[in-house]
Protein backbone atom coordinates (compact mmCIF):
# COMPACT_ATOMS: atom_id res chain seq x y z
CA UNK A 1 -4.20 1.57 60.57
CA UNK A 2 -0.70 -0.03 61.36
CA UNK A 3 -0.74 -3.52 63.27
CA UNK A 4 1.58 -3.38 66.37
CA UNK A 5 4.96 -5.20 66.41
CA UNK A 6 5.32 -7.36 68.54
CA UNK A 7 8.56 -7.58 70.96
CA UNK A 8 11.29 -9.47 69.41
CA UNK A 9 10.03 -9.83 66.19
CA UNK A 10 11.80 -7.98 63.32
CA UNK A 11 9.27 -6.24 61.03
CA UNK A 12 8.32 -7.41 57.32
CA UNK A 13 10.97 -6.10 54.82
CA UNK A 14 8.74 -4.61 52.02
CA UNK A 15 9.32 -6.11 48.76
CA UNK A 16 10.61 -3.36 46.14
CA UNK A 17 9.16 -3.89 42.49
CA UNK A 18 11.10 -5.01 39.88
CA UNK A 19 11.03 -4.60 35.97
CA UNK A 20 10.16 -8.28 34.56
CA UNK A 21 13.30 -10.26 33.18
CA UNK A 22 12.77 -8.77 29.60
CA UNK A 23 13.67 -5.22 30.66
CA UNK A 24 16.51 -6.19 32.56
CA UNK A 25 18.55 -8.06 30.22
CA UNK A 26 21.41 -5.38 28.76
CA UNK A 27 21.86 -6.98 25.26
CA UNK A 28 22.36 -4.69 22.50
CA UNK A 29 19.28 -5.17 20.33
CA UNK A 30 20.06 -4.99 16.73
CA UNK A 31 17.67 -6.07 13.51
CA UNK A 32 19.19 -6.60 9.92
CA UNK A 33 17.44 -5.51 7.25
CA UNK A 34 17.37 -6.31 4.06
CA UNK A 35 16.67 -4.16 0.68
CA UNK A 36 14.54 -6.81 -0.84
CA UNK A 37 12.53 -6.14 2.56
CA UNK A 38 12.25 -2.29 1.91
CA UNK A 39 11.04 -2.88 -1.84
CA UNK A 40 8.42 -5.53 -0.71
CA UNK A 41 7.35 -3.05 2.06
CA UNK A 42 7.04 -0.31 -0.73
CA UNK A 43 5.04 -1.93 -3.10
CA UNK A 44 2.94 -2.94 -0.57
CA UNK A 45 2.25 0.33 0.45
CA UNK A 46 2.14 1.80 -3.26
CA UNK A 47 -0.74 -0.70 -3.07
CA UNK A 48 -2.85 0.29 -0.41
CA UNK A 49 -2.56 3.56 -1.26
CA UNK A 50 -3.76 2.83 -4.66
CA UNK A 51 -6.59 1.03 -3.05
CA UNK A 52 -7.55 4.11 -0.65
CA UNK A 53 -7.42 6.04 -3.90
CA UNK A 54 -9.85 4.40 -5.64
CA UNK A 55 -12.28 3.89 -2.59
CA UNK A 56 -12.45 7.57 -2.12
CA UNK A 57 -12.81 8.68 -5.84
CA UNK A 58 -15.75 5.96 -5.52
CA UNK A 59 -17.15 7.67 -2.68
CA UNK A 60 -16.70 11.06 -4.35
CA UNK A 61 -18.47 10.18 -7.41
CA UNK A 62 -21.87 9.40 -5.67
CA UNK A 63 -23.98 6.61 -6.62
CA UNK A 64 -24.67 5.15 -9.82
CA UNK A 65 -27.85 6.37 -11.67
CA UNK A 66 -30.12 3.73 -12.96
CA UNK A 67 -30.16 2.42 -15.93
CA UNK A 68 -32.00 4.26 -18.73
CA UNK A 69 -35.24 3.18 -20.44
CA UNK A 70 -34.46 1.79 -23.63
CA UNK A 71 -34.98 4.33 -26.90
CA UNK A 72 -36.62 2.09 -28.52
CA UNK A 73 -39.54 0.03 -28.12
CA UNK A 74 -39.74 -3.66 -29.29
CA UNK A 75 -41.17 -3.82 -32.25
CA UNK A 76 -43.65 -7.36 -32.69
CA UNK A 77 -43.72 -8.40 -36.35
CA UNK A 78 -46.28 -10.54 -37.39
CA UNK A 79 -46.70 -12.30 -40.76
């Protein structure tokens, strides 16, 4: 439902969106990295991968039996 104009009145401009200040800057966005970087980043992921290694080869090997009765007996000596 549109509202009526009335005479002599110009009508409302509607507002056009706009990307927020972030988008519309046009610097060139560059990041420097380093090689130490890459080798921490590596080792750290030789690590987790390591870790997800052994969690699933611990999954994979079921659970762990109980322990066994001993063979022996205890022997009471008495003099």
């Amino acid at each position: 439902m549109a509202h009526p104009q009335h005479p002599g009145r110009a009508p409302r401009p509607i507002p056009q969106p706009q990307l927020p200040a972030f988008c519309r800057t046009r610097r060139p966005i560059t990041t420097t990295v380093r090689l130490g970087d890459l080798r921490q980043l590596q080792w750290l992921l030789w690590l987790v991968l390591a870790l997800q290694l052994s969690t699933v080869l611990l999954v994979v090997a079921g659970p762990v039996p109980p322990a066994a009765a001993p063979l022996l007996a205890p022997v009471e000596i008495r003099p």
